[in-house]
PDB file of N, CA and C in Angstrom:
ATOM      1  N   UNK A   1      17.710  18.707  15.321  1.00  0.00           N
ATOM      2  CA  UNK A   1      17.539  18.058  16.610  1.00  0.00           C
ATOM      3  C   UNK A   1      16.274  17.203  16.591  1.00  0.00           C
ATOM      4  N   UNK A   2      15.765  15.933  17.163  1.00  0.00           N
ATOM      5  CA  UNK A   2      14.923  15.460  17.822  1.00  0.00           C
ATOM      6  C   UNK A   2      14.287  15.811  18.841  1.00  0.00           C
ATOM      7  N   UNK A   3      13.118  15.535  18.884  1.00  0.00           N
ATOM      8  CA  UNK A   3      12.384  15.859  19.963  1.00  0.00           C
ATOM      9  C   UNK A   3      12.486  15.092  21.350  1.00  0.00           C
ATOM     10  N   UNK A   4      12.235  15.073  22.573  1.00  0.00           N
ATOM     11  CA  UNK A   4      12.687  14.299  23.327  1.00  0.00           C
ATOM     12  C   UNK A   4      11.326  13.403  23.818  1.00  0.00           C
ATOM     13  N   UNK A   5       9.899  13.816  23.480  1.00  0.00           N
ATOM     14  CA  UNK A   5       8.855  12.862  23.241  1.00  0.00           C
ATOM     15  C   UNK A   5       8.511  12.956  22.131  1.00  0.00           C
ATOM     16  N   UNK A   6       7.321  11.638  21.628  1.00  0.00           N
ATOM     17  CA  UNK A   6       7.137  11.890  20.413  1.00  0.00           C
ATOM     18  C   UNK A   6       5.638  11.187  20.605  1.00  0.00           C
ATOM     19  N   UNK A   7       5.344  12.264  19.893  1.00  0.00           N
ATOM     20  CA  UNK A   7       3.519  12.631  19.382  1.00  0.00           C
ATOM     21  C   UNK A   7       3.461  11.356  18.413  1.00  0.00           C
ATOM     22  N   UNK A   8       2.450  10.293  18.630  1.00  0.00           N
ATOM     23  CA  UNK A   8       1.731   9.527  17.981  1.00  0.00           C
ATOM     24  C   UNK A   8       0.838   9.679  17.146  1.00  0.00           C
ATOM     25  N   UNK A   9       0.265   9.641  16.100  1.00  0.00           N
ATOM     26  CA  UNK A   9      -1.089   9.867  15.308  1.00  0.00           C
ATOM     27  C   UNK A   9      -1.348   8.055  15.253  1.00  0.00           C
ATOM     28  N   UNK A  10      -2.403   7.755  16.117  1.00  0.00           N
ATOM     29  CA  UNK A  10      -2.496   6.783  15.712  1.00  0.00           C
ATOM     30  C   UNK A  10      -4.133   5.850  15.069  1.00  0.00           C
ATOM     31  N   UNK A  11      -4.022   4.935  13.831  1.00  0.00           N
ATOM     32  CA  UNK A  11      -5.138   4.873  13.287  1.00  0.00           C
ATOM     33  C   UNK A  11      -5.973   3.694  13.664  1.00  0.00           C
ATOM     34  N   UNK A  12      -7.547   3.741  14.054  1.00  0.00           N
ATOM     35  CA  UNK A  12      -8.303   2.702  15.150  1.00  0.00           C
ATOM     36  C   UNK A  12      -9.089   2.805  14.105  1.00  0.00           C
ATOM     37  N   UNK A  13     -10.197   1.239  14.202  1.00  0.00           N
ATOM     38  CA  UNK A  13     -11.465   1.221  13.421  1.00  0.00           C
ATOM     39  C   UNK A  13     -11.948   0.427  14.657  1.00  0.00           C
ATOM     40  N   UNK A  14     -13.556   0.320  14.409  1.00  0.00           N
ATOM     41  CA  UNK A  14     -14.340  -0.719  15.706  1.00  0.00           C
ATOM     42  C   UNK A  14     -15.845  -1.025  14.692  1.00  0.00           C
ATOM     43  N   UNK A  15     -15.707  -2.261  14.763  1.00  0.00           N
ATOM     44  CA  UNK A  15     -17.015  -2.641  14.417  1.00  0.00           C
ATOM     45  C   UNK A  15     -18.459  -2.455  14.439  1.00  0.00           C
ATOM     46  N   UNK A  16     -18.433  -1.739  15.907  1.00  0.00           N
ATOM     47  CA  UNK A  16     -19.346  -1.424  16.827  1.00  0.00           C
ATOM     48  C   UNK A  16     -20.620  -0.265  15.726  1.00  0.00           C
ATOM     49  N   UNK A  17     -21.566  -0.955  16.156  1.00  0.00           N
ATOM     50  CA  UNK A  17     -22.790  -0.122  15.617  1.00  0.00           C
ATOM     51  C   UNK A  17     -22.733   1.538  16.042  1.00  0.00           C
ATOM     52  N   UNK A  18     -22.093   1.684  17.004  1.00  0.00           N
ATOM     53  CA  UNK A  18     -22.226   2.996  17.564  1.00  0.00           C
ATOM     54  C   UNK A  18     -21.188   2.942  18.600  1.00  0.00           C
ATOM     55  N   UNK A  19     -20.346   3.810  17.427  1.00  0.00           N
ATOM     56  CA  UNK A  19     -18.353   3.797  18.109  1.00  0.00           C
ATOM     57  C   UNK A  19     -18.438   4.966  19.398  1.00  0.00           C
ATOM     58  N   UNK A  20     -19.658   5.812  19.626  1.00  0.00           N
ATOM     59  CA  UNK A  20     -19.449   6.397  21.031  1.00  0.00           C
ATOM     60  C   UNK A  20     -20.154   5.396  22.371  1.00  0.00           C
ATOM     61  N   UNK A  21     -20.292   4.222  21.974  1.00  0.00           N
ATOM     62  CA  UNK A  21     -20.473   3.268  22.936  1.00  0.00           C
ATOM     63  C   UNK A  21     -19.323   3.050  23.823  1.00  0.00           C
ATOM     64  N   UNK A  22     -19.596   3.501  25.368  1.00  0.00           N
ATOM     65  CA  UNK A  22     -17.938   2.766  25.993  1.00  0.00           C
ATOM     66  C   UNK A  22     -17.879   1.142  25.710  1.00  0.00           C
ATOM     67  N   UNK A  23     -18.759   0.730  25.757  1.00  0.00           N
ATOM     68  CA  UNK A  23     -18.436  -0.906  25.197  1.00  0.00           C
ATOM     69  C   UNK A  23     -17.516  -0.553  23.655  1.00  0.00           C
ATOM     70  N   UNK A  24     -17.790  -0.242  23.166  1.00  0.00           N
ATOM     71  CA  UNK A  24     -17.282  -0.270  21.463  1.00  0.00           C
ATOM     72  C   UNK A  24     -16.007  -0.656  21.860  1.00  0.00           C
ATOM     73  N   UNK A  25     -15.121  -1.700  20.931  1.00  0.00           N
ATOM     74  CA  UNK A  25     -13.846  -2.220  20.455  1.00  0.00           C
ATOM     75  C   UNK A  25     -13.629  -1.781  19.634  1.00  0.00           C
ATOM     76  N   UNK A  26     -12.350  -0.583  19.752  1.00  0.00           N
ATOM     77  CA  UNK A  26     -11.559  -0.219  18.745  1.00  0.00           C
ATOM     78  C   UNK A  26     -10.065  -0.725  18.790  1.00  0.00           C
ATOM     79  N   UNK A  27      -9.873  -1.296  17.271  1.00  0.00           N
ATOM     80  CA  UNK A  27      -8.527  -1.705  17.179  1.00  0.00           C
ATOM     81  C   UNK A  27      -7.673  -1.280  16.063  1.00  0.00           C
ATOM     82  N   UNK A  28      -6.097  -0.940  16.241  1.00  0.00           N
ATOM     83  CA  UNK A  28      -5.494  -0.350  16.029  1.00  0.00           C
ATOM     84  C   UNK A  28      -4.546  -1.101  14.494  1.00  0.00           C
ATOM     85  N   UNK A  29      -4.855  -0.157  13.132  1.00  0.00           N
ATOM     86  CA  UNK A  29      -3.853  -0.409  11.616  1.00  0.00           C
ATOM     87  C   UNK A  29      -2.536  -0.346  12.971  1.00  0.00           C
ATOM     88  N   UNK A  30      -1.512  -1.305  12.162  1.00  0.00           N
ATOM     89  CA  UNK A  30      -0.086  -1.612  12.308  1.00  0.00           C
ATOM     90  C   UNK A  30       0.796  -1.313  11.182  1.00  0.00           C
ATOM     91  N   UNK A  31       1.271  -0.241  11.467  1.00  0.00           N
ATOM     92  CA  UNK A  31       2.361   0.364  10.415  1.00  0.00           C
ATOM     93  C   UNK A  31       3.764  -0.754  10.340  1.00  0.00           C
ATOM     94  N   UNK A  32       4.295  -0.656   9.131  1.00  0.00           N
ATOM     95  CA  UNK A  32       4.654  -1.369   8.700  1.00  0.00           C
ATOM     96  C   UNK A  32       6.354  -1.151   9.580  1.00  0.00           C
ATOM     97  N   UNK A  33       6.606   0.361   9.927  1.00  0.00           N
ATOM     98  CA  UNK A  33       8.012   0.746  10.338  1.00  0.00           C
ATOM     99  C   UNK A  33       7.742   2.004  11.448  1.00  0.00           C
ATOM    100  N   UNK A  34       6.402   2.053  11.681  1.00  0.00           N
ATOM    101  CA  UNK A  34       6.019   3.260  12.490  1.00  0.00           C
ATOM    102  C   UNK A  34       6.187   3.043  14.366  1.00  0.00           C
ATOM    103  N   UNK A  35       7.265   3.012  14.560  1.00  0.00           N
ATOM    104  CA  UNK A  35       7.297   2.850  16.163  1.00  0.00           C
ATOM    105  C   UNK A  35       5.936   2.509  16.900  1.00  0.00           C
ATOM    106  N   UNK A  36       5.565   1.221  17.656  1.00  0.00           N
ATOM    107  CA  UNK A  36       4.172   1.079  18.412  1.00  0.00           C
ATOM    108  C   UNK A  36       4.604  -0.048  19.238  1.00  0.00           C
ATOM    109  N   UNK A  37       4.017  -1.147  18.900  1.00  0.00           N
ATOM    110  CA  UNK A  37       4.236  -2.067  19.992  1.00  0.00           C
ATOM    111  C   UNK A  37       5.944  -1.905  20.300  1.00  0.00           C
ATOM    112  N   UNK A  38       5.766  -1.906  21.917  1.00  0.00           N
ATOM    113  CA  UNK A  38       7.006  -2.088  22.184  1.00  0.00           C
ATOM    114  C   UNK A  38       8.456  -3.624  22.589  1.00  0.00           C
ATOM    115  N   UNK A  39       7.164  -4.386  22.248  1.00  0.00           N
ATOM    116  CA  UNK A  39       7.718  -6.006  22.244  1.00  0.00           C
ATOM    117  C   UNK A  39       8.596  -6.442  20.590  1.00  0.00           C
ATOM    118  N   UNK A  40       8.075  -4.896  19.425  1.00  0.00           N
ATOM    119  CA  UNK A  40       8.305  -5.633  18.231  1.00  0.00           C
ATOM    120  C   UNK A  40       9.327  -4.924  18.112  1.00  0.00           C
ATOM    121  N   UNK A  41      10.530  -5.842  17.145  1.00  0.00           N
ATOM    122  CA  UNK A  41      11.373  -5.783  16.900  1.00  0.00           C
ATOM    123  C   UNK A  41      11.880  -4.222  16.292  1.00  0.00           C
ATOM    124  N   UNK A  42      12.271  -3.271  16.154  1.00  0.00           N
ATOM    125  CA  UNK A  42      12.570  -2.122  15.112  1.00  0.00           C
ATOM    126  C   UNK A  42      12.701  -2.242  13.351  1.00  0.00           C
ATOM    127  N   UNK A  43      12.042  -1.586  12.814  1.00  0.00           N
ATOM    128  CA  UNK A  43      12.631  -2.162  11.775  1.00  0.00           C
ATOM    129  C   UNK A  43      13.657  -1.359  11.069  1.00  0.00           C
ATOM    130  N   UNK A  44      14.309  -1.726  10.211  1.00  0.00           N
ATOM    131  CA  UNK A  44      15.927  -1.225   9.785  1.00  0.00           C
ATOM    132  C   UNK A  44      15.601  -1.829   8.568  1.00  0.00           C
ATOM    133  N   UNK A  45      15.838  -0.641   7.725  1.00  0.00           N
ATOM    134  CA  UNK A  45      15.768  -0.667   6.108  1.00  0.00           C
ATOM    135  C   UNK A  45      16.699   0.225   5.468  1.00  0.00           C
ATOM    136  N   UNK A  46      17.905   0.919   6.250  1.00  0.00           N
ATOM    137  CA  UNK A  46      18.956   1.629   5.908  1.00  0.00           C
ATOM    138  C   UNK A  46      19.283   1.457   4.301  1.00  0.00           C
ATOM    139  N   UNK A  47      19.251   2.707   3.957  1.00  0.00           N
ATOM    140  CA  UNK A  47      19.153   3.682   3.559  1.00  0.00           C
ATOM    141  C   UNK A  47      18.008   4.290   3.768  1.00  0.00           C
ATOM    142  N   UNK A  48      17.226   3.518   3.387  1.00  0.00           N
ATOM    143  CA  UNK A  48      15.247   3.741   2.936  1.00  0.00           C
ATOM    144  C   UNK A  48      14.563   3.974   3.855  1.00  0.00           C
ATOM    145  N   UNK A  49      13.203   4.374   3.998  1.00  0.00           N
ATOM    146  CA  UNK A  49      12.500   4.157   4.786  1.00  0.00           C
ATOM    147  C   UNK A  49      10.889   3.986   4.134  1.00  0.00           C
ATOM    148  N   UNK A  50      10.126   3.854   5.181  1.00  0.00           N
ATOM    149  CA  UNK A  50       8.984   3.631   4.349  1.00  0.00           C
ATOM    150  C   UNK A  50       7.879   5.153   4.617  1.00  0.00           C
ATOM    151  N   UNK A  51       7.839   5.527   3.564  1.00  0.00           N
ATOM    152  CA  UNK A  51       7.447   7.082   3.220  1.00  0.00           C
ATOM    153  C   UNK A  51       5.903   7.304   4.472  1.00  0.00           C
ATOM    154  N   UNK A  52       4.945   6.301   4.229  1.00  0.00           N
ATOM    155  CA  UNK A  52       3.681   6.892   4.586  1.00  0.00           C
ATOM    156  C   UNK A  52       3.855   6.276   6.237  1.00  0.00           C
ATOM    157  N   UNK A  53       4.903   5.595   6.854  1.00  0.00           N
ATOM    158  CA  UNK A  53       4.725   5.828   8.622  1.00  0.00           C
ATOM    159  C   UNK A  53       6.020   6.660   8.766  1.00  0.00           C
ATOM    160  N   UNK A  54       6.924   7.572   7.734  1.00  0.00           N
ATOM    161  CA  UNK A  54       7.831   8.895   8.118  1.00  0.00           C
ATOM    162  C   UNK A  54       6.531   9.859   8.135  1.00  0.00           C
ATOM    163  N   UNK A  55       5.759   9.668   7.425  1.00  0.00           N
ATOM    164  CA  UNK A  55       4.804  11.110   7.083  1.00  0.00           C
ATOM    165  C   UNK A  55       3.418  11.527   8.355  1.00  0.00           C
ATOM    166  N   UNK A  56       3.511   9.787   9.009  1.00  0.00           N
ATOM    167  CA  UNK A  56       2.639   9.847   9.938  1.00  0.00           C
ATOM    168  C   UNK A  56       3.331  10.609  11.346  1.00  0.00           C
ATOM    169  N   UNK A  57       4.609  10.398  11.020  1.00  0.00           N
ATOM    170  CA  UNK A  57       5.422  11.280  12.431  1.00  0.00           C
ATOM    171  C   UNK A  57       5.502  12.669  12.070  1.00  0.00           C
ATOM    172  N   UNK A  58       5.839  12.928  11.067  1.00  0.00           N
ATOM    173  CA  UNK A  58       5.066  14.324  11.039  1.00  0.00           C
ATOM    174  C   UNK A  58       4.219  14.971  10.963  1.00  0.00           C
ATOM    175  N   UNK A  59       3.201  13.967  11.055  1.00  0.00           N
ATOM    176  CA  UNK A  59       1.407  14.284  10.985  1.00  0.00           C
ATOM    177  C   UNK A  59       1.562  14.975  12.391  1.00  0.00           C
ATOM    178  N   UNK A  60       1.471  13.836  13.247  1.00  0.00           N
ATOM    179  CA  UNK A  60       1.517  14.258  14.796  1.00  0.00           C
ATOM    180  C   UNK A  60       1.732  15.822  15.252  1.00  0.00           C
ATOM    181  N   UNK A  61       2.822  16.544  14.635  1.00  0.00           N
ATOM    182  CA  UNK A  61       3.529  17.779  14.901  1.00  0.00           C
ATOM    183  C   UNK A  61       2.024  18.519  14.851  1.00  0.00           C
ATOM    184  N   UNK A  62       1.298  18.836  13.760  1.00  0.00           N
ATOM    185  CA  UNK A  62       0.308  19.606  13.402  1.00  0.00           C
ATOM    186  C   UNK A  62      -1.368  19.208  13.397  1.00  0.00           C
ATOM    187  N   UNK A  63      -2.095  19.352  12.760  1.00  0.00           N
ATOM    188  CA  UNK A  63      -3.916  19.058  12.801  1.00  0.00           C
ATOM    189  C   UNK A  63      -3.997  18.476  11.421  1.00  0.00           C
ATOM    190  N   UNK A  64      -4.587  17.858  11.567  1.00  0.00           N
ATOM    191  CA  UNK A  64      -5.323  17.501  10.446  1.00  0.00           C
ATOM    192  C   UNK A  64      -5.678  18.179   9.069  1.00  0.00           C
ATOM    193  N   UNK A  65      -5.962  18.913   9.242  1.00  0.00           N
ATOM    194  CA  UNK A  65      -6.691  20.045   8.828  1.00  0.00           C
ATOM    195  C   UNK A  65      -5.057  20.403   7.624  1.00  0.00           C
ATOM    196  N   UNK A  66      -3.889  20.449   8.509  1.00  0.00           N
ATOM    197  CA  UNK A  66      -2.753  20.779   7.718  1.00  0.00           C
ATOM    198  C   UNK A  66      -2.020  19.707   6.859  1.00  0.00           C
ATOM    199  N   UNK A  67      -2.952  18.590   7.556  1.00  0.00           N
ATOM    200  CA  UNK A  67      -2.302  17.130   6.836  1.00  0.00           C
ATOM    201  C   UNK A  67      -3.775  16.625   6.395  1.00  0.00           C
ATOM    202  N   UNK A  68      -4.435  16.922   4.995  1.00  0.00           N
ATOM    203  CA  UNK A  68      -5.484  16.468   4.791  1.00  0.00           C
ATOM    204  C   UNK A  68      -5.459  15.176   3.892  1.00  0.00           C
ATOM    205  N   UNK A  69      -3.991  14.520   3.837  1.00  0.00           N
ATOM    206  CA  UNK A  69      -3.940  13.367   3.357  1.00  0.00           C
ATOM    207  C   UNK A  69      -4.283  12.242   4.159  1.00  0.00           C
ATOM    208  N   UNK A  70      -3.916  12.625   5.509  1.00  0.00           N
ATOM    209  CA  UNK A  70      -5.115  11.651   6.569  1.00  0.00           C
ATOM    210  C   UNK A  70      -6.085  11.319   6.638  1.00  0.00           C
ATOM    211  N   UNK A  71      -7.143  12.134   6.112  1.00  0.00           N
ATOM    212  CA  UNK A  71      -8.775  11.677   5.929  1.00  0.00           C
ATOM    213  C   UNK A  71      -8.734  10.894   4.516  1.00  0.00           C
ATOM    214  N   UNK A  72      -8.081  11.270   4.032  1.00  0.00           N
ATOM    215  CA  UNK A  72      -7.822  10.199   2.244  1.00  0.00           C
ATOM    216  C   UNK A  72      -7.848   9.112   2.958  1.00  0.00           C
ATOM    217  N   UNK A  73      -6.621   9.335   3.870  1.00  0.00           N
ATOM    218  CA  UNK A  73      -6.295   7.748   4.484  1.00  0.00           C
ATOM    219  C   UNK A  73      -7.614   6.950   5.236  1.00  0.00           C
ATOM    220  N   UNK A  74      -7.870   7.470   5.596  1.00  0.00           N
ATOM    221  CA  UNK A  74      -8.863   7.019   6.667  1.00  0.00           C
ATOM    222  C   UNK A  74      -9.706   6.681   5.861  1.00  0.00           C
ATOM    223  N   UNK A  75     -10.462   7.605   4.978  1.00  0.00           N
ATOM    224  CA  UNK A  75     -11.535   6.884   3.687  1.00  0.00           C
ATOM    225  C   UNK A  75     -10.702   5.496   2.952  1.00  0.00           C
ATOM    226  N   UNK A  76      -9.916   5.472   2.445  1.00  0.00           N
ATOM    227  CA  UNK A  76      -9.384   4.078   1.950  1.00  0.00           C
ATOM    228  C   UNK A  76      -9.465   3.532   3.429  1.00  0.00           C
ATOM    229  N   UNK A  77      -9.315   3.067   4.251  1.00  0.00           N
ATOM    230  CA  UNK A  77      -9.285   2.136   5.065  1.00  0.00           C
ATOM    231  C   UNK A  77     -10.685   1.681   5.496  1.00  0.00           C
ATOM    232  N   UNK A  78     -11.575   2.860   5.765  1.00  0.00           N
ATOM    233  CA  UNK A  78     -12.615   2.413   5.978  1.00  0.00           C
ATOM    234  C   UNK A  78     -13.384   1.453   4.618  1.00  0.00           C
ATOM    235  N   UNK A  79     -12.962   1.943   3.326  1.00  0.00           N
ATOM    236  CA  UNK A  79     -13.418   1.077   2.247  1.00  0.00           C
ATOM    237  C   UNK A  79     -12.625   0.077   1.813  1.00  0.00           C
ATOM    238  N   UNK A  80     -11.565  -0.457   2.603  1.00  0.00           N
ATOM    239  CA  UNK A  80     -10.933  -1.589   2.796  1.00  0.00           C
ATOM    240  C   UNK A  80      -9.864  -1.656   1.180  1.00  0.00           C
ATOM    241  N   UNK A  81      -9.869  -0.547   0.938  1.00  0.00           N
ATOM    242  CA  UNK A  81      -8.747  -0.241  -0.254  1.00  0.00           C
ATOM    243  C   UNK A  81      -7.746  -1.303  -0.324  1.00  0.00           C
ATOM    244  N   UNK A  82      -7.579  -2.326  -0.884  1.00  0.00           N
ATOM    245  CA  UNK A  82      -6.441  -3.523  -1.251  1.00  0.00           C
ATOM    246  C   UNK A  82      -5.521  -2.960  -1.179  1.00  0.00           C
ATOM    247  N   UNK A  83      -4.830  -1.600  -2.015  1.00  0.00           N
ATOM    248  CA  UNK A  83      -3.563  -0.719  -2.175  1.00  0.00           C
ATOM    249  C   UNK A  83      -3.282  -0.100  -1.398  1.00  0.00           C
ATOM    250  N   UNK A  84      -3.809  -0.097  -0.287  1.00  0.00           N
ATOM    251  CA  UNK A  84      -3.918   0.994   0.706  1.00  0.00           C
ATOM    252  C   UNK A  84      -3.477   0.173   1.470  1.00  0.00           C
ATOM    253  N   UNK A  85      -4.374  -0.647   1.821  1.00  0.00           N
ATOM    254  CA  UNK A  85      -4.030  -1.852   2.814  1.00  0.00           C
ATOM    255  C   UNK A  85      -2.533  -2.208   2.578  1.00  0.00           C
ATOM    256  N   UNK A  86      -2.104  -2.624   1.702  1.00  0.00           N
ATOM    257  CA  UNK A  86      -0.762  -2.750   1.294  1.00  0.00           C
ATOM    258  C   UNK A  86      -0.087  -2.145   2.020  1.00  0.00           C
ATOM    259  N   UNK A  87       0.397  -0.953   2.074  1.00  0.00           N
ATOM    260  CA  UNK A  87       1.197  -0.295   2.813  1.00  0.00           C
ATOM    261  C   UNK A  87       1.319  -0.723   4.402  1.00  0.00           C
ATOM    262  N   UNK A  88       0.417  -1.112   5.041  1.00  0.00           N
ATOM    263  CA  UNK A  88       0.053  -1.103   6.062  1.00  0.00           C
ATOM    264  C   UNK A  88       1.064  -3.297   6.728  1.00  0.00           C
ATOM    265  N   UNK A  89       1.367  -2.884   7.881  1.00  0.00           N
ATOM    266  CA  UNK A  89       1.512  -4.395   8.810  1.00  0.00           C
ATOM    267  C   UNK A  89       0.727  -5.255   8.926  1.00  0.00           C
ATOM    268  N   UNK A  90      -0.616  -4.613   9.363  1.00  0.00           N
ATOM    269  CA  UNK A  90      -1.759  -5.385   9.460  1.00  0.00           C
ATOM    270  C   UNK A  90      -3.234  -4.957   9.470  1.00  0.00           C
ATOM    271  N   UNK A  91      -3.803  -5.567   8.835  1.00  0.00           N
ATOM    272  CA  UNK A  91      -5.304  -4.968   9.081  1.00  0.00           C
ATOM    273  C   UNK A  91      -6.296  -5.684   9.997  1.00  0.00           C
ATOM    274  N   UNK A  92      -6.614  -5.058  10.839  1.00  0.00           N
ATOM    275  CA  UNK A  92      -7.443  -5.854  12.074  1.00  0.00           C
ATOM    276  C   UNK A  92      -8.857  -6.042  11.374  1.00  0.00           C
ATOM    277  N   UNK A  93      -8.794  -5.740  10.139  1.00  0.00           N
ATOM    278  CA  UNK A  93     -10.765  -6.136   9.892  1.00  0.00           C
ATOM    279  C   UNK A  93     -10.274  -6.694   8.702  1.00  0.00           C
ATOM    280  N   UNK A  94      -9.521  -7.697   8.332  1.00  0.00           N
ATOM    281  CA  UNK A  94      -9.021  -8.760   7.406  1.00  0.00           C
ATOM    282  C   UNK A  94     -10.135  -9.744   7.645  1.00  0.00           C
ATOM    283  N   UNK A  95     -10.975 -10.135   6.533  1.00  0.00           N
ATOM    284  CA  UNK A  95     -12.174 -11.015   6.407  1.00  0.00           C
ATOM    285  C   UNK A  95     -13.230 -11.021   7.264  1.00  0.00           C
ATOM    286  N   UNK A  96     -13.227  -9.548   7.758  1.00  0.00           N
ATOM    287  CA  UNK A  96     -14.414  -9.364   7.979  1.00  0.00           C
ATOM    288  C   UNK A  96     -14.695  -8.068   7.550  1.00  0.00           C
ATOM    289  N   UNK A  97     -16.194  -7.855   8.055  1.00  0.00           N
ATOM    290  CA  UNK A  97     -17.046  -6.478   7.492  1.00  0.00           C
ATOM    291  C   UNK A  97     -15.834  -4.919   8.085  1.00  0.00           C
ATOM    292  N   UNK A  98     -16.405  -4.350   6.574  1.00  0.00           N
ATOM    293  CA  UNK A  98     -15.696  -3.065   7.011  1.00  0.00           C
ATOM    294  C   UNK A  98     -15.859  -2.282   8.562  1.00  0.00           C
ATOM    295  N   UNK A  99     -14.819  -1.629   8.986  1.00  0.00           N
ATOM    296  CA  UNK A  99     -14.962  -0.814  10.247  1.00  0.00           C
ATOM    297  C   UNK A  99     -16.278   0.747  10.033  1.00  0.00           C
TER     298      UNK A  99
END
């Protein structure tokens, strides 16, 4: 069965000198097939899917702590990992300084 809501894990960086600033701008990695904006199209890759935004919906279910491939993640992003980035729709800190 499906669930009838569904838990988001979702990944933000902000430029901001000091991200507990309420000023601070945080903006949001774009998965490549991971349900978010709701203006964008679905994507459909039948048969396939794309492994690391299936794995992020099951992140959601549990902590961190049980999914410690998330902080991997999060370290490649913050060090702007090329291969990492790859996987990903979009990167909001594309030519500029790391988050």
């Amino acid at each position: 069965s499906i669930t009838k809501e569904r838990t988001e894990v979702i990944l933000q960086g902000t430029s901001s000198l000091d991200p507990n600033d309420p000023a601070a701008v945080w903006e949001e990695y774009d998965f490549k097939c991971k349900p978010g904006d709701l203006k964008r199209r679905p994507c459909l890759i039948s048969p396939y899917h794309y492994r690391l935004d299936w794995l992020m919906w099951f992140a959601a279910f549990q902590t961190y702590e049980q999914n410690e491939w998330i902080i991997h993640l999060a370290g490649k992003l913050l060090a702007q990992e090329e291969e990492t980035l790859s996987l990903l729709a979009t990167n909001p800190f594309a030519g500029r300084e790391a988050p």
